[in-house]
Every structure is written in C-alpha cells, then in structure tokens.
Protein backbone atom coordinates (compact mmCIF):
# COMPACT_ATOMS: atom_id res chain seq x y z
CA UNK A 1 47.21 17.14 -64.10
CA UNK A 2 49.78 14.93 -62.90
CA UNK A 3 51.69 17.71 -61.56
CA UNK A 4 49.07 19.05 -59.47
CA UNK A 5 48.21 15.69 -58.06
CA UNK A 6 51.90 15.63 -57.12
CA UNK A 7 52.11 18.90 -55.47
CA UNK A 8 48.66 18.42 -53.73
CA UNK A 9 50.01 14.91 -52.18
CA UNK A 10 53.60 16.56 -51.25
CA UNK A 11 51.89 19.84 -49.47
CA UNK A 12 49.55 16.82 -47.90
CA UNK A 13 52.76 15.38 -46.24
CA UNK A 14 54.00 18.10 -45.19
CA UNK A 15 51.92 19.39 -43.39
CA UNK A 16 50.88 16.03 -41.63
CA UNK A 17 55.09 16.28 -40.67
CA UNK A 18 54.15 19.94 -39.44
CA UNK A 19 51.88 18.23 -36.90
CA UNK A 20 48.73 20.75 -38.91
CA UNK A 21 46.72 18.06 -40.45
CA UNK A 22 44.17 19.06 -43.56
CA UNK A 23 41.87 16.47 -45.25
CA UNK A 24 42.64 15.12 -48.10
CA UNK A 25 38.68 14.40 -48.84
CA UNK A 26 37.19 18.11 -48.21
CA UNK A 27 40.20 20.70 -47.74
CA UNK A 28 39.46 21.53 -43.74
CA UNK A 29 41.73 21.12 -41.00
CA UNK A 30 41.40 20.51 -37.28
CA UNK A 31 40.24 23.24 -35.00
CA UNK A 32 40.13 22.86 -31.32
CA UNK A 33 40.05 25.14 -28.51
CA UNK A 34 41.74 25.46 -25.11
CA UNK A 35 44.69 24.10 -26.91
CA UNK A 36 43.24 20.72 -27.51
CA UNK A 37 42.64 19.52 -23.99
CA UNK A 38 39.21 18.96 -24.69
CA UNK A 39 37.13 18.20 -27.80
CA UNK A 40 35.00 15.16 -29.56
CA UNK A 41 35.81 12.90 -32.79
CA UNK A 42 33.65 10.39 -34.79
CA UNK A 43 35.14 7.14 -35.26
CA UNK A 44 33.10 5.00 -37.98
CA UNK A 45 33.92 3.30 -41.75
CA UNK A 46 32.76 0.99 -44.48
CA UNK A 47 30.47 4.00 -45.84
CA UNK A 48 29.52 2.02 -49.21
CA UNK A 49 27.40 0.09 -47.01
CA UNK A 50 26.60 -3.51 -48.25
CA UNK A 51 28.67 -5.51 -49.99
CA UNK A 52 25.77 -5.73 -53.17
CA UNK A 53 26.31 -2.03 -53.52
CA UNK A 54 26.70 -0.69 -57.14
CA UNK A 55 25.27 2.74 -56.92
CA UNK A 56 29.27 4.26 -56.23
CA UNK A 57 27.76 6.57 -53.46
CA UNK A 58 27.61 5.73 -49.51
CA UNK A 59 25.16 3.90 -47.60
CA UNK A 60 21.60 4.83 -46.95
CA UNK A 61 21.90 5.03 -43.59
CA UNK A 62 24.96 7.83 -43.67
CA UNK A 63 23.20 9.74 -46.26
CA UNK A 64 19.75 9.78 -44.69
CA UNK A 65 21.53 11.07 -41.32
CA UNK A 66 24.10 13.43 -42.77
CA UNK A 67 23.57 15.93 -40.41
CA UNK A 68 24.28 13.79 -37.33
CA UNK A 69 27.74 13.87 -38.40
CA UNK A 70 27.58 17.55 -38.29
CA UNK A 71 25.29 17.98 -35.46
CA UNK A 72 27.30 15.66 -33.16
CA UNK A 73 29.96 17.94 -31.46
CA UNK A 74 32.87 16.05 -33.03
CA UNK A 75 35.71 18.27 -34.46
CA UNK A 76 36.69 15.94 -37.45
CA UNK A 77 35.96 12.26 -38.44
CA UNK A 78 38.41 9.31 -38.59
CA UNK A 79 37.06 6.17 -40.94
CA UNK A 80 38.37 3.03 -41.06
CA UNK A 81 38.35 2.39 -44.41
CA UNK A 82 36.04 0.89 -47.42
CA UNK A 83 34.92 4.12 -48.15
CA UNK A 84 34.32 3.45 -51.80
CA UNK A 85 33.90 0.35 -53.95
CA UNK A 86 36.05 1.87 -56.29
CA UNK A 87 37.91 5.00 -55.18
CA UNK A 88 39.18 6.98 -58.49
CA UNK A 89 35.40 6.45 -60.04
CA UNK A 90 33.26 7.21 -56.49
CA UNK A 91 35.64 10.48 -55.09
CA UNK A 92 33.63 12.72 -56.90
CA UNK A 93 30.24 11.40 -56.05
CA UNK A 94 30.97 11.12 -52.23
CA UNK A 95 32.26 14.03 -51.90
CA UNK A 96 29.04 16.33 -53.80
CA UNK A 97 26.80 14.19 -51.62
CA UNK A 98 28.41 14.19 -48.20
CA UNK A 99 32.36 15.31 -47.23
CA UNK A 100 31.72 18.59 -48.92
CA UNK A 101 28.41 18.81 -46.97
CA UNK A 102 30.23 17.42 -43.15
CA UNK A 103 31.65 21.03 -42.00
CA UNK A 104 34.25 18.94 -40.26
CA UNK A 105 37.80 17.46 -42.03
CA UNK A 106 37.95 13.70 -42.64
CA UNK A 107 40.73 11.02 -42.42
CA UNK A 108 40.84 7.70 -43.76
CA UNK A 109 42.63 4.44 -42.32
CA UNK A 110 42.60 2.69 -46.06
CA UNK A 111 40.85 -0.26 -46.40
CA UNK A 112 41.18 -3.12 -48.86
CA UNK A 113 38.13 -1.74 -51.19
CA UNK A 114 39.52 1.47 -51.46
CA UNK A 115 43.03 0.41 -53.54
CA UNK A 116 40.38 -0.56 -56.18
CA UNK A 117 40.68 1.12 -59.15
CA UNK A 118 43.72 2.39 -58.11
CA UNK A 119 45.26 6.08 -57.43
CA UNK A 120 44.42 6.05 -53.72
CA UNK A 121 47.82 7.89 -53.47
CA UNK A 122 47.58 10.28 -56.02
CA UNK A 123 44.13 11.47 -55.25
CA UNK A 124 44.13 11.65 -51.28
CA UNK A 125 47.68 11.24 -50.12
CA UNK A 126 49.71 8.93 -47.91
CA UNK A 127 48.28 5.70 -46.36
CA UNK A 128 49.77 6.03 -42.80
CA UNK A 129 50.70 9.02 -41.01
CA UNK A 130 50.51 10.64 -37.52
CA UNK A 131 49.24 13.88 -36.00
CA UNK A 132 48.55 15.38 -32.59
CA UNK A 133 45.90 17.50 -31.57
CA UNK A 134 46.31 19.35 -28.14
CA UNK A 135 48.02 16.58 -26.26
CA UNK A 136 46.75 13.54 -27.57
CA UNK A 137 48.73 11.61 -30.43
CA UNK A 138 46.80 9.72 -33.71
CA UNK A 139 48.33 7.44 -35.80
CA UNK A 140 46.45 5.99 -39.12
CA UNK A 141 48.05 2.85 -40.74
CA UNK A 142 48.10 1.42 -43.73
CA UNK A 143 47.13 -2.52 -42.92
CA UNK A 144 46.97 -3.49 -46.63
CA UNK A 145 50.44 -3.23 -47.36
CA UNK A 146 53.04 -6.16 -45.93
CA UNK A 147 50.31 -8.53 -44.73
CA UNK A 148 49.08 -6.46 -42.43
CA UNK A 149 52.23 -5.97 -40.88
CA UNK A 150 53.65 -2.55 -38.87
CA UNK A 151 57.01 -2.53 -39.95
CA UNK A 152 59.24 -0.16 -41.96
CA UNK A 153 58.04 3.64 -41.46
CA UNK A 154 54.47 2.29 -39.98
CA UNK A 155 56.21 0.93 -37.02
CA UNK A 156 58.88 4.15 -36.45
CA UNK A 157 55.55 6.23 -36.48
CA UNK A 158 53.82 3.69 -33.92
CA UNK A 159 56.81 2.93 -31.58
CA UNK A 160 57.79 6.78 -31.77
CA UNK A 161 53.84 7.15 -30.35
CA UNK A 162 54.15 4.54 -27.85
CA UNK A 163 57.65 5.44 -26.57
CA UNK A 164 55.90 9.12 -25.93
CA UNK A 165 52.82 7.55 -24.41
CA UNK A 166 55.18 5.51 -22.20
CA UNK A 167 56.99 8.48 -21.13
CA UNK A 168 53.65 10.09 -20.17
CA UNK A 169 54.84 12.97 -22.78
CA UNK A 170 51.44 12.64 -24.67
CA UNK A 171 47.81 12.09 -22.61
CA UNK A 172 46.56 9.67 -25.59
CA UNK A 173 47.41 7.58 -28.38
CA UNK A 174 44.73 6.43 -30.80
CA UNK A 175 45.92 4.19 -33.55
CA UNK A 176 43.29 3.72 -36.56
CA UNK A 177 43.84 1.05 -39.09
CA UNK A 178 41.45 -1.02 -41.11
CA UNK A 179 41.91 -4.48 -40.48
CA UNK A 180 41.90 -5.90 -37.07
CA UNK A 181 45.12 -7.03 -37.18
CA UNK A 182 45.34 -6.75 -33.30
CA UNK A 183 43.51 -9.92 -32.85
CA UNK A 184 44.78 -12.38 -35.01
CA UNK A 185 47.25 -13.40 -32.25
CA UNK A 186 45.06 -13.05 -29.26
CA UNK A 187 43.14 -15.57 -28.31
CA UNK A 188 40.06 -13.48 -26.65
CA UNK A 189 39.06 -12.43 -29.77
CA UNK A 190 39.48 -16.08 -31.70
CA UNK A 191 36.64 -16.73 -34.28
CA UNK A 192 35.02 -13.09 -33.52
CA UNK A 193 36.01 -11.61 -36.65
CA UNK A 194 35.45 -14.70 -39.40
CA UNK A 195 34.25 -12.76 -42.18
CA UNK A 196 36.29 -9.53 -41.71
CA UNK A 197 39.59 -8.76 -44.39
CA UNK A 198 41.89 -10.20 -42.77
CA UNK A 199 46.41 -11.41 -43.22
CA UNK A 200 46.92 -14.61 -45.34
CA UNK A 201 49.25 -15.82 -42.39
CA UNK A 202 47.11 -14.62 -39.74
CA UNK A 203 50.36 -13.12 -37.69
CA UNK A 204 48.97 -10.00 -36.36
CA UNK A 205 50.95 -6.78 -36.43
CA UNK A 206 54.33 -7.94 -36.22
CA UNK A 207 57.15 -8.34 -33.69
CA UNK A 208 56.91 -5.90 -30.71
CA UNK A 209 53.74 -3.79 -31.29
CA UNK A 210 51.36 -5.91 -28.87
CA UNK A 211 53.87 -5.29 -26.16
CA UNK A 212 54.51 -2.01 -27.13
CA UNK A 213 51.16 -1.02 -26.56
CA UNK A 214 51.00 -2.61 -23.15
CA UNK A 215 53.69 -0.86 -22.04
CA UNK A 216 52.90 2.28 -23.39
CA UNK A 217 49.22 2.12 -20.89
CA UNK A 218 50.94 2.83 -18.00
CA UNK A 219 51.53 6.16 -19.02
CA UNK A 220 48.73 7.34 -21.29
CA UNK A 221 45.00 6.40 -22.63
CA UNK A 222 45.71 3.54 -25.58
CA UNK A 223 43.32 2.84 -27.91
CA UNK A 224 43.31 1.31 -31.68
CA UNK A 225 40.78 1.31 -33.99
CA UNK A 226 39.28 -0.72 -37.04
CA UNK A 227 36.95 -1.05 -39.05
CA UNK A 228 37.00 -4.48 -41.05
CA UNK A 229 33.68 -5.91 -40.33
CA UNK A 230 31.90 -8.43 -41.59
CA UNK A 231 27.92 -7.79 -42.42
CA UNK A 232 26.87 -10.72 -39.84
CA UNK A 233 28.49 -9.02 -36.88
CA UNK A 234 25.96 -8.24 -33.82
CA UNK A 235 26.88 -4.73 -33.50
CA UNK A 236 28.66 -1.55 -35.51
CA UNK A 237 31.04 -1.54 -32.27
CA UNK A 238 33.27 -3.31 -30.23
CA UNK A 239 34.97 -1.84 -27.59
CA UNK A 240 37.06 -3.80 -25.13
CA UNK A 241 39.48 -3.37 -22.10
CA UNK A 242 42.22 -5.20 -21.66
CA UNK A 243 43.72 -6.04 -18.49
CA UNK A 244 47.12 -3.93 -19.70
CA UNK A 245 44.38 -0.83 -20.00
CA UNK A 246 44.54 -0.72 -23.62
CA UNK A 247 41.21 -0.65 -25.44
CA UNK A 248 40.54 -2.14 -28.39
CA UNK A 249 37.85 -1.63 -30.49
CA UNK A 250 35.92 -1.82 -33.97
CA UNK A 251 33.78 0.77 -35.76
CA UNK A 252 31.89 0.27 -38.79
CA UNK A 253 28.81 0.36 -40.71
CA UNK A 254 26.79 -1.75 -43.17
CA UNK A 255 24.01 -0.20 -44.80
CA UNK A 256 21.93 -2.16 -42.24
CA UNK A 257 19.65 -1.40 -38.93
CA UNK A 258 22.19 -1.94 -36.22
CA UNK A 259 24.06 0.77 -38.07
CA UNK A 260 26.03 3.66 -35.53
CA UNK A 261 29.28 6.03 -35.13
CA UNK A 262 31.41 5.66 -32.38
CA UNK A 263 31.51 9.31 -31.04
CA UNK A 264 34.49 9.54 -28.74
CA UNK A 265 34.58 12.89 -26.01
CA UNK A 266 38.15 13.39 -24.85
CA UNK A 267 38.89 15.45 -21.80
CA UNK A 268 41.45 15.78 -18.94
CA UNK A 269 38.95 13.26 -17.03
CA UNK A 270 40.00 10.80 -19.39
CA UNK A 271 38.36 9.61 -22.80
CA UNK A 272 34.09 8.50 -23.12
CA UNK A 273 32.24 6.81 -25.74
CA UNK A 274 29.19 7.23 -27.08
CA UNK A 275 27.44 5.35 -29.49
CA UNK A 276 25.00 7.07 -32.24
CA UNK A 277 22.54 5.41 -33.89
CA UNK A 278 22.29 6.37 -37.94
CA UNK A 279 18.53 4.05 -37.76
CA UNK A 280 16.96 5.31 -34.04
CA UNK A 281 17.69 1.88 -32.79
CA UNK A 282 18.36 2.40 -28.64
CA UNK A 283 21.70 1.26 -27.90
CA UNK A 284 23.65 -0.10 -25.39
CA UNK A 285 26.29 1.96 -23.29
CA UNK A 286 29.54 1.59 -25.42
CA UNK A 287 31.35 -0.21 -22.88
CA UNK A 288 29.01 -2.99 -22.76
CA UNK A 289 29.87 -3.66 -26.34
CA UNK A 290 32.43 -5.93 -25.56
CA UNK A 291 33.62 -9.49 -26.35
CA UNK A 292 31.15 -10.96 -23.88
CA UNK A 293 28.56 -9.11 -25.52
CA UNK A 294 29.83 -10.10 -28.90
CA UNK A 295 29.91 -13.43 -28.32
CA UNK A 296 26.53 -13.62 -26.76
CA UNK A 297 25.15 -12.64 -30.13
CA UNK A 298 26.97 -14.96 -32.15
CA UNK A 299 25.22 -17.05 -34.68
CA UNK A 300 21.56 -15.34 -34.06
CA UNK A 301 19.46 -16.88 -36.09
CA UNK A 302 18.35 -14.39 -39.03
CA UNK A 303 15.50 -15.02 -41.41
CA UNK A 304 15.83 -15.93 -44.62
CA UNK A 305 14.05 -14.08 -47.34
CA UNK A 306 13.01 -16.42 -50.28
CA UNK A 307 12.13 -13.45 -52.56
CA UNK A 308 16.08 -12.52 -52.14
CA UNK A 309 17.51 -15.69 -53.39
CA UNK A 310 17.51 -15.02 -57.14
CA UNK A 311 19.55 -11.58 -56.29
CA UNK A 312 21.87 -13.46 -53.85
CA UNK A 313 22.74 -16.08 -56.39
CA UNK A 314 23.25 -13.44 -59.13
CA UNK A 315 25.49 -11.39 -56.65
CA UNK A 316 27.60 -14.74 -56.40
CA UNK A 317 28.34 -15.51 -59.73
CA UNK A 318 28.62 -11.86 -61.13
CA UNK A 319 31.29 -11.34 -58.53
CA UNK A 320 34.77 -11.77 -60.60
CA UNK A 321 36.25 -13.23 -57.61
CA UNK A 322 33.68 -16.65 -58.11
CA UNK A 323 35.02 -16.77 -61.66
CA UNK A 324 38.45 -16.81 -60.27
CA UNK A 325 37.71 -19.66 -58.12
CA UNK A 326 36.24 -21.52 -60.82
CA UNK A 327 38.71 -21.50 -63.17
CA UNK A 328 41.56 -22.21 -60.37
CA UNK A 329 39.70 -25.52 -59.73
CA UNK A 330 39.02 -26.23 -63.60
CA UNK A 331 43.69 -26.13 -63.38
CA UNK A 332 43.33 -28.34 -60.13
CA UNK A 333 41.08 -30.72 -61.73
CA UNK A 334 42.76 -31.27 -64.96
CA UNK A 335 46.04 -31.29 -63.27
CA UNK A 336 45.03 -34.14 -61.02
CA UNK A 337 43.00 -35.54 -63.51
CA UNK A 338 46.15 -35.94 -65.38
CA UNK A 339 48.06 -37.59 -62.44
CA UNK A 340 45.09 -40.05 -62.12
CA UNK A 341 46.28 -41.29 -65.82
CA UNK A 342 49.67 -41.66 -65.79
C-alpha cells in the first residue's frame, strides 16, 4: 500500500515538472483548446462549510449546486484549502459525493484543516507546485509550512514565475495559497481578515515577494489567491487592485447564504471575473468586491438566535483546543500562584 502511495505521489510530481498537470483528487487533467489562449477556471475553498461541521462531507451549499461547478464553462477548479476537517478520514466521502461527479480536475492550495489527521502527502501529493496552461503560469503554495513564509523551493517556484511575468514571457501569473499572507504587512487590508488562519509573527510572505510581484505587473496579469476566511466576513470574495496592477483577492465558502465561486474567464483581452452564487442570492459585479466594499460591511449587526445558544456553548467546550486553553491557564495560575507565596 505504501508503495503505491509512493509511486502515485512520484508520477504526481512528475508530471507537474512536465508542465501536464493531473489531479490528485479525481485522476483528470487539463484540457484547453486553441493552445490555451482562452478558457475559464473556478476559484473557491473551505468546502466543509461551517466550522460546527461533523458530518466529514462538504457543505450544503456545494452539494446542493454540484452541477454549477460542471455547468459553469470552467476547465478545472483551484481551492484554497480546508477542504476536509480531517483529510485521511473525509477523501473517500468527498470524492463519491462530488470530485468524482465534477467532470473537471481539481487542485488544492492546502489549508490548515486539511494536515489534520495527517497523510496529506501521501494521499494527494505535493503542497506547492507550478503549472502553465497555454500561456498563463499557476503557482499553488503551501502557506502552512515556515509561518507562512515563501522561502526555500516555494520562493524559486514564485520568483522563477515572476521573473517570466516580468519579462513578459508568460501573459499571467496566478498564485493560489491558503492563508492571506499577502496582507499581513499591508496596511489597506489591516483588521480585514481578524478571524482568518493566519502567521504567529504576522510577517507576511517573506523578504522580496511583495516587490516581486509589483514588478512582475508591468509585464503580465498578477493575481494571488486565498481562501482563509473567517465565517463573519461580508462576502465569499474579495477582489482588489492595487495601484502596482496586481490583484489580490479571496475566495471561499461557508456553508452559509452569501455563499459563491469566483469563476475567472481568461482571454487575450485580458482576465474577467464573475461571481456565482451556490444560494440564488444576486450579486455584485466582482470588482466591486473590494476593500471599500469590505469595509463598508464590517461589523453588521447579525441576529442572535437564542434557540442556538445551548449548541454554541457545547461547540465551545467540546472543541479540544478550549481544553488546551484551560489547562495552559490552570500552569499559569499555579505558577504565579506560587510566586505570590514565596
């Protein structure tokens, strides 16, 4: 078993290095035509839905509009991680119930949720990689590993891309990751993202990439991705312009009725967004989903549900994480109590 795992995660590899990429989550690879100058992808993530989730299959909202994903145009889907609750004991499920059923491949940014449980690896391959398709350049990262931080092979696949895009040797570069590390160190987007995974240190992607990026707009489309979003955030998308040209933007669902994909149509006219709603809900024109319109929304008042309160408080304390806490200030509190004493 091992061994096929192994050789299933090394053919993986190689042929993401071959520039021919094939999901790791339903076996189907790419396929454009007129040599990739023209074609759709779905941009979306966090497809366990709310964070009281238990069932180990995705949201609602993704099952109940399966088809969309199908019907939609899009030649593959991207996700931006939290996927599963617990990968290694939900693969199986998800994939009966929906990648098996999409008709189009899949490939995942990793998020935080889905190292639980272990084997991410083993069962769908490496964590950051890049491909093209036609002339257009995608790199996934791995934000869970070194803080958040692009360094190491992450950044030689990321400053490789941007050096191209710089050039004007590629038309696009889309970078997909899960956390938003991208605005932990600009100010625009300060207290935007409070409830979203984010770096202990808070010191964005590391030395160079910002700047990077900035430099590589001048010559090509740049746009990054993420998906790390809290369930209190006004919409399933962000999508802002920066005055360097680079776009950055978030995509994710919640199991809740603002739920949507980011469908993204990319031509030699340049790149469009469209948002699709999984609930019916009208939407706004993607490109009015920026940080204006974020913070517009901040802090709307929601109303509380009595009835829920029993369920809330139970999803508190049976969380393993409230334990934790408890018994690291039980150690604080004798310690000090201790140092009272002496």
């Amino acid at each position: 078993m091992r061994g096929a795992l192994f050789l299933a995660t090394f053919l993986y590899g190689a042929l993401l290095a071959a520039g021919a990429p094939v999901s790791p989550f339903n076996g189907l690879s790419i396929e454009v035509t007129d040599d990739g100058t023209a074609y759709a992808f779905l941009i979306s993530g966090h497809f366990y839905g709310s964070s009281s989730s238990r069932s180990g299959l995705p949201a609602a909202t993704v099952l109940a509009e399966r088809e969309l994903f199908s019907s939609s145009g899009a030649s593959f889907l991207l996700t931006t991680g939290d996927l599963f609750i617990n990968t290694k004991a939900d693969l199986a499920r998800h994939r009966r119930v929906f990648y098996d059923q999409l008709g189009i491949p899949v490939f995942n940014a990793v998020g935080n949720h889905d190292l639980d449980g272990g084997d991410y690896e083993a069962l769908l391959g490496p964590t950051s990689f890049a491909f093209d398709v036609g002339p257009d350049r995608f790199v996934v990262l791995d934000t869970e590993r070194d803080d958040g931080r692009i360094i190491g092979r992450q950044a030689e696949l990321l400053f490789e891309a941007t050096e191209l895009a710089g050039q004007g040797r590629i038309r696009n570069l889309f970078v997909i990751s899960h956390r938003p590390v991208w605005a932990e160190v600009q100010p625009m987007f300060d207290g935007l993202f409070e409830h979203n995974t984010r770096s202990v240190l808070a010191q964005g992607p590391g030395p160079g990439v910002l700047e990077a990026l900035d430099a590589a707009a001048a010559g090509a489309g740049v746009f990054w991705f993420s998906g790390s979003m809290g369930g209190g955030a006004p919409s399933s998308i962000l999508w802002q312009v920066m005055p360097s040209g680079v776009v950055y933007g978030m995509s994710a669902i919640r199991d809740e009725p603002r739920d949507a994909l980011l469908l993204i149509s990319v031509d030699d006219g340049g790149v469009h967004p469209e948002a699709l709603s999984l609930t019916g809900r009208e939407l706004p024109a993607v490109k009015d989903l920026d940080v204006a319109y974020w913070r517009s929304r901040q802090g709307d008042p929601q109303p509380f549900n009595w009835r829920l309160l029993p369920l809330k408080t139970w999803n508190v304390i049976s969380d393993r994480a409230f334990w934790w806490g408890m018994a690291a200030m039980f150690v604080i509190s004798m310690f000090v109590r201790r140092l009272v004493r002496r």
